[in-house]
N, C-alpha and C. Protein backbone atom coordinates (compact mmCIF):
# COMPACT_ATOMS: atom_id res chain seq x y z
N UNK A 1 0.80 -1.20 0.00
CA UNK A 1 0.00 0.00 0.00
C UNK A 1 0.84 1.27 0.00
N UNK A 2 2.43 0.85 -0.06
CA UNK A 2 2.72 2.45 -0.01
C UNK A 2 3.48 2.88 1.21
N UNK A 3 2.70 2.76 2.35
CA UNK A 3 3.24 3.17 3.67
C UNK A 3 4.49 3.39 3.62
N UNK A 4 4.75 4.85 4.47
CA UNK A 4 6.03 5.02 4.38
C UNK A 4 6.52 5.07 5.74
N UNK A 5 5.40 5.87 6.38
CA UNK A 5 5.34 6.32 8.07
C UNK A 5 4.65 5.44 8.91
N UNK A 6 4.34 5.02 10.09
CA UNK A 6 3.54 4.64 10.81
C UNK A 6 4.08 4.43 11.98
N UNK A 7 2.98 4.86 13.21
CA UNK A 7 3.59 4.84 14.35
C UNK A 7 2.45 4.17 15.03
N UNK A 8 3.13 3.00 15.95
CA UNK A 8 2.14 2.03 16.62
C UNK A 8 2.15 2.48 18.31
N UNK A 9 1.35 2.77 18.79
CA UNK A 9 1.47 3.14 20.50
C UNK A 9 1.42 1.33 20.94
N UNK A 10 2.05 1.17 22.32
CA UNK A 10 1.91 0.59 23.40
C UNK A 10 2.05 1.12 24.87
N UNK A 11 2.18 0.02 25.79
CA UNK A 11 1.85 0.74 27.17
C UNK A 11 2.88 0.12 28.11
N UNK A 12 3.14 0.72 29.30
CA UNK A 12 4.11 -0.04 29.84
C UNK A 12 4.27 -1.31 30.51
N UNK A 13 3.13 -2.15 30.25
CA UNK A 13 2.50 -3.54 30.59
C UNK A 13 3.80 -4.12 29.57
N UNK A 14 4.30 -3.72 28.36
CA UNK A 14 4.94 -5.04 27.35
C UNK A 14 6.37 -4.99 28.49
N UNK A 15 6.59 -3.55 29.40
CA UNK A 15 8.07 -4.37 30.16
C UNK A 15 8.21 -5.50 30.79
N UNK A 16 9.04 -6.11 31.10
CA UNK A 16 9.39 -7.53 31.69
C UNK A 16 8.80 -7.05 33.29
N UNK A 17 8.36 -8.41 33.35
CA UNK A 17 7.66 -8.67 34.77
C UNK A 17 8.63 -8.21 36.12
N UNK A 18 9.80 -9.07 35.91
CA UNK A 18 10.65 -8.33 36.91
C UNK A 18 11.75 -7.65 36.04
N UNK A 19 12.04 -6.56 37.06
CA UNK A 19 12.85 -5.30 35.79
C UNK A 19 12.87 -4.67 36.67
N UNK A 20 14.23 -3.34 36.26
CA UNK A 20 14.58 -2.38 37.47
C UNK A 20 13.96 -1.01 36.87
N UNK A 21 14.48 -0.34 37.88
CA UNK A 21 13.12 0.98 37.63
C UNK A 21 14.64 2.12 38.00
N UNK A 22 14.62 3.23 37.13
CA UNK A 22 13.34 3.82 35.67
C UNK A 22 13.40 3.26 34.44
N UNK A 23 12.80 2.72 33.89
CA UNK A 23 11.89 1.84 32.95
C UNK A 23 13.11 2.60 31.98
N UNK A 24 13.72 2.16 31.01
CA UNK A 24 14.21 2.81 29.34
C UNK A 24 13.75 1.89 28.64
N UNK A 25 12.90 2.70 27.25
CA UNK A 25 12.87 1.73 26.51
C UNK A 25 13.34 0.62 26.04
N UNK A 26 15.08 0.68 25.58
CA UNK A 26 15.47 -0.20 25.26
C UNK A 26 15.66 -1.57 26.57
N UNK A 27 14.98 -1.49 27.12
CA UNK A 27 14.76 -2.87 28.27
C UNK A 27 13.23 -3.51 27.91
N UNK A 28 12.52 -2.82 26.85
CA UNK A 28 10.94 -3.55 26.25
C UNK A 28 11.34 -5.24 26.47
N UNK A 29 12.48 -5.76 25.69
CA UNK A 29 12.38 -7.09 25.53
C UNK A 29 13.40 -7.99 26.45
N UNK A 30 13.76 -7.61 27.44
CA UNK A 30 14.46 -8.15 28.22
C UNK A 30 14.24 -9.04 29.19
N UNK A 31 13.03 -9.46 29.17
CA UNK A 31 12.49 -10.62 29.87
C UNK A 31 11.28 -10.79 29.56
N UNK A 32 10.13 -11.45 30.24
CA UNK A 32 8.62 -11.70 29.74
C UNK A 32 8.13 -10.92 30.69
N UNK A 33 6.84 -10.94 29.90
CA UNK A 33 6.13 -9.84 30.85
C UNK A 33 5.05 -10.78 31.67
N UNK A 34 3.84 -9.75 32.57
CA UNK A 34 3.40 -10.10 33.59
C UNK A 34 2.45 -11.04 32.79
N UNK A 35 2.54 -12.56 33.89
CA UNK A 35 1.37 -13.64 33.05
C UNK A 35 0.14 -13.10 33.12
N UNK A 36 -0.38 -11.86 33.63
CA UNK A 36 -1.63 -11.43 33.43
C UNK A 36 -1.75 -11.23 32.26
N UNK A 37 -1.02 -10.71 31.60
CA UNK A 37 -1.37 -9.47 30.04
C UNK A 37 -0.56 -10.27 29.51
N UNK A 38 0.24 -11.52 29.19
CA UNK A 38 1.21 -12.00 28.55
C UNK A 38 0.60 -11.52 26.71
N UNK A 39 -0.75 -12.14 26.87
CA UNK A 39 -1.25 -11.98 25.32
C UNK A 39 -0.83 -10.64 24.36
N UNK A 40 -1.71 -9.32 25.10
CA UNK A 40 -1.80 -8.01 24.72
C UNK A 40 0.18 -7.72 24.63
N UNK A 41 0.47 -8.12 25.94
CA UNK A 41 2.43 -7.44 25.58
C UNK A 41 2.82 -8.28 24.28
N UNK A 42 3.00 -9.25 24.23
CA UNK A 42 3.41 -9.80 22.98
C UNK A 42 3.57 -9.48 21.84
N UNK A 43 1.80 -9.01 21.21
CA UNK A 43 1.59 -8.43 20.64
C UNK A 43 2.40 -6.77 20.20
N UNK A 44 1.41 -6.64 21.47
CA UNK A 44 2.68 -4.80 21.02
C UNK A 44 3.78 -5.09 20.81
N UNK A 45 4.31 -6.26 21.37
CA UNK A 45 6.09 -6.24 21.12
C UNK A 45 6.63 -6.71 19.74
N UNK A 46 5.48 -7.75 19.41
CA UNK A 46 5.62 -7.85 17.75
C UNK A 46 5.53 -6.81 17.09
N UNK A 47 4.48 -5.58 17.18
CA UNK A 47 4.29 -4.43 16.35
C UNK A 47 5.73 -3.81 16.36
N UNK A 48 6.14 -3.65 17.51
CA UNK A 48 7.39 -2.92 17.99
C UNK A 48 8.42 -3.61 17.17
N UNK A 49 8.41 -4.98 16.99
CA UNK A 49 10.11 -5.43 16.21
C UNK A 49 9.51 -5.72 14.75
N UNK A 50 8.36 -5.40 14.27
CA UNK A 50 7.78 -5.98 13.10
C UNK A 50 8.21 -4.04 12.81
N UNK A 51 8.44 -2.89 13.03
CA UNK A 51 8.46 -1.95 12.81
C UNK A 51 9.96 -1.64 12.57
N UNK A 52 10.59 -2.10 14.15
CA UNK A 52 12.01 -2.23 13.31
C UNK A 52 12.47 -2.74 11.70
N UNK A 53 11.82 -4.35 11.76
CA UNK A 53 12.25 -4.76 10.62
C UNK A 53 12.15 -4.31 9.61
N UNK A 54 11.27 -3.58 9.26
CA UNK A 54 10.92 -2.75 8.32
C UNK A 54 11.46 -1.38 7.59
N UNK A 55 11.79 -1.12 9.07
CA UNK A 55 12.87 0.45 8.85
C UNK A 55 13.84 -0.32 8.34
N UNK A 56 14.77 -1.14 8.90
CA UNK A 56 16.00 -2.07 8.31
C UNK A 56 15.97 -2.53 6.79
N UNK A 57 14.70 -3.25 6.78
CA UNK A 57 14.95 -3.74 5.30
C UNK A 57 14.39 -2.77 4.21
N UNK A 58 13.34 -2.00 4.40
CA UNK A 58 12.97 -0.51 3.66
C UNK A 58 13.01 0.28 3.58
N UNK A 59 13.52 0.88 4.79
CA UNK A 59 14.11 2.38 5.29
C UNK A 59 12.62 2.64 5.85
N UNK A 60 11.79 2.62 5.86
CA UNK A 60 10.34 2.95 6.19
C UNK A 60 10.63 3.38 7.83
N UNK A 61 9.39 4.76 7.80
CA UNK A 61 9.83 5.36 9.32
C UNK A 61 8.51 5.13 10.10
N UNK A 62 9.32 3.60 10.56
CA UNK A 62 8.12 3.17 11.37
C UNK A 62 8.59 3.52 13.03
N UNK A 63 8.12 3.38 13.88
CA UNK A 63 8.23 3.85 15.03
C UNK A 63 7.46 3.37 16.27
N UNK A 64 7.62 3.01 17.37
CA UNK A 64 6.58 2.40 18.63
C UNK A 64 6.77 3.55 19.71
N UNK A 65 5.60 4.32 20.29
CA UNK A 65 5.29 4.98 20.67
C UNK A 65 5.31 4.44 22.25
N UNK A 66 5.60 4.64 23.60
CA UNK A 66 5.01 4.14 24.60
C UNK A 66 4.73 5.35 25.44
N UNK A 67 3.51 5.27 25.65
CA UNK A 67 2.95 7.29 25.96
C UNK A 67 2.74 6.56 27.78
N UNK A 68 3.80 6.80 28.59
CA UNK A 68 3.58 6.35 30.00
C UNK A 68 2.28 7.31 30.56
N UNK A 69 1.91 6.54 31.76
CA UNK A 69 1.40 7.30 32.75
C UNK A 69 1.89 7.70 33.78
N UNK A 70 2.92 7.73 34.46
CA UNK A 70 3.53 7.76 35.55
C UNK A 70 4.03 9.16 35.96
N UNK A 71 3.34 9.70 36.49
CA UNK A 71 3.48 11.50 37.20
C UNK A 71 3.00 11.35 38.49
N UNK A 72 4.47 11.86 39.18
CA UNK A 72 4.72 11.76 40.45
C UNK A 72 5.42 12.70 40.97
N UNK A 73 6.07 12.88 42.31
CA UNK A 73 6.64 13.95 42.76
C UNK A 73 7.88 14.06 42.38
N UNK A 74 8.40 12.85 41.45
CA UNK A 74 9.73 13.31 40.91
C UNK A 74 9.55 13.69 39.23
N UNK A 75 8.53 13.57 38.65
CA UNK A 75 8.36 14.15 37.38
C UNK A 75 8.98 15.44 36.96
N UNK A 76 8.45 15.66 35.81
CA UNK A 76 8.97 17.08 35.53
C UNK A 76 7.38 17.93 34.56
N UNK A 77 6.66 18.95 35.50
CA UNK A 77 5.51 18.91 35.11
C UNK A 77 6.24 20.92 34.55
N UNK A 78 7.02 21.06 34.43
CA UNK A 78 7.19 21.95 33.51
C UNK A 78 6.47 22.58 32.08
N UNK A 79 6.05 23.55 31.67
CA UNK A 79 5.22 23.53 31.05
C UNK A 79 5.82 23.80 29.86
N UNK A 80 7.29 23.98 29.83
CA UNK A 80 7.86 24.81 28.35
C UNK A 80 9.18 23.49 28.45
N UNK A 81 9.41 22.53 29.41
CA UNK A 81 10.77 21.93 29.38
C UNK A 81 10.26 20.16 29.71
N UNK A 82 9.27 20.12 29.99
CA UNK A 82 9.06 19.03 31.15
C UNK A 82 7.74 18.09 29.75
N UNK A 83 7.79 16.80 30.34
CA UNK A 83 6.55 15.68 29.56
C UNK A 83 5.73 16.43 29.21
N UNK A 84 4.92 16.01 28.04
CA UNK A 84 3.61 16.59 27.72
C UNK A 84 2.43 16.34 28.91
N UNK A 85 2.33 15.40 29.04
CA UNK A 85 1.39 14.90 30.31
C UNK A 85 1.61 16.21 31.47
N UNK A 86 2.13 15.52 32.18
CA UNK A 86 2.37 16.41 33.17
C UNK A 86 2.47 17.58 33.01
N UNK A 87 3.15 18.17 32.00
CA UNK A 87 3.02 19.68 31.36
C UNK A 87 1.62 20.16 31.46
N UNK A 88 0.78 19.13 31.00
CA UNK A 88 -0.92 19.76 30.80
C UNK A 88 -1.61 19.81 32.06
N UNK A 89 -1.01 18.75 32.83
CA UNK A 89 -1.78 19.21 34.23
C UNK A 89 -1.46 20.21 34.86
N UNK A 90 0.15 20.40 35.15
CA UNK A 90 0.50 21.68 35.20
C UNK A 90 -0.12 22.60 34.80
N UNK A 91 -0.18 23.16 32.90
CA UNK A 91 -1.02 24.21 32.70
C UNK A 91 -2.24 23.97 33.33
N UNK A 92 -3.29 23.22 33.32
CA UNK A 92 -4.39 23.16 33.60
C UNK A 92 -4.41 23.82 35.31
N UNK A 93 -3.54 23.56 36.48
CA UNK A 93 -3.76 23.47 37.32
C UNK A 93 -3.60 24.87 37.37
N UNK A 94 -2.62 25.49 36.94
CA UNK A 94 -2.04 26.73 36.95
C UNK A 94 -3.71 27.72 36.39
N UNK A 95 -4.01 27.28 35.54
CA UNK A 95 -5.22 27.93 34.80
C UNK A 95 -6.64 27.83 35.84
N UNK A 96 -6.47 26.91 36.25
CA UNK A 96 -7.73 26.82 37.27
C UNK A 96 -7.32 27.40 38.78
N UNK A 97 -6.12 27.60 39.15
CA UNK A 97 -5.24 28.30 40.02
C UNK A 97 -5.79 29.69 40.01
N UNK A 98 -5.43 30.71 38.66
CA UNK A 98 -5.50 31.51 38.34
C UNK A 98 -6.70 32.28 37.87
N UNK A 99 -7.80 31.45 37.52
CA UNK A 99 -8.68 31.24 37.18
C UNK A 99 -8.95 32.07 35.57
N UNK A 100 -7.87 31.19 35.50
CA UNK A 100 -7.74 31.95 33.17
C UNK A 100 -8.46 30.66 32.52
N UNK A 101 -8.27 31.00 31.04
CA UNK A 101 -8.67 29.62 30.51
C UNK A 101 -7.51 29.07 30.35
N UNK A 102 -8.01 27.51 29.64
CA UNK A 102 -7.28 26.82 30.05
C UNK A 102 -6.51 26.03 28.29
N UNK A 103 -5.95 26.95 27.49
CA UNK A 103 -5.50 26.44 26.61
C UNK A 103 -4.66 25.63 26.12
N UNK A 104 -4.54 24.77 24.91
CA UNK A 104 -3.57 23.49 24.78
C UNK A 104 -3.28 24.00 23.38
């Protein structure tokens, strides 16, 4: 079909069950993941090396996305330097703080 681009999201369920923390991507395949979700990680992890292969053998700019949730008191909720996530709660909080609107 053509495709040149494509970017597949996953979540941080495909990391290995036991694994040290803070999470870097390149640790996705370093062990198995939790026998709860074994099915769903797999999967993403195929999308994830089925994307590599592709860039390798076609140049194609494929890419795996993993958009965390994890905002905490060591984050960085900066609004001009810091995650998008946390950035928005930031603005948001700041905006409802202030009581401005609340633009994105």
């Amino acid at each position: 079909y053509g495709v040149e681009k494509l970017m597949t999201l996953t979540s941080t369920c495909v990391f290995p069950d036991k694994t040290s923390y803070p999470l870097k991507e390149t640790m996705m395949h370093n062990g198995p993941p939790h026998p709860s979700n074994v099915g769903y990680s797999m999967a993403k992890r195929m999308a994830d090396t089925l994307s590599a292969c592709y860039h390798q053998q076609y140049g194609c700019q494929f890419s795996t996305l993993i958009p965390t949730n994890v905002y905490g008191p060591h984050d960085n909720f900066s609004i001009t330097k810091g995650h998008v996530i946390p950035g928005l709660i930031h603005k948001c909080y700041m905006a409802k703080k202030n009581g401005t609107d609340f633009t994105v």
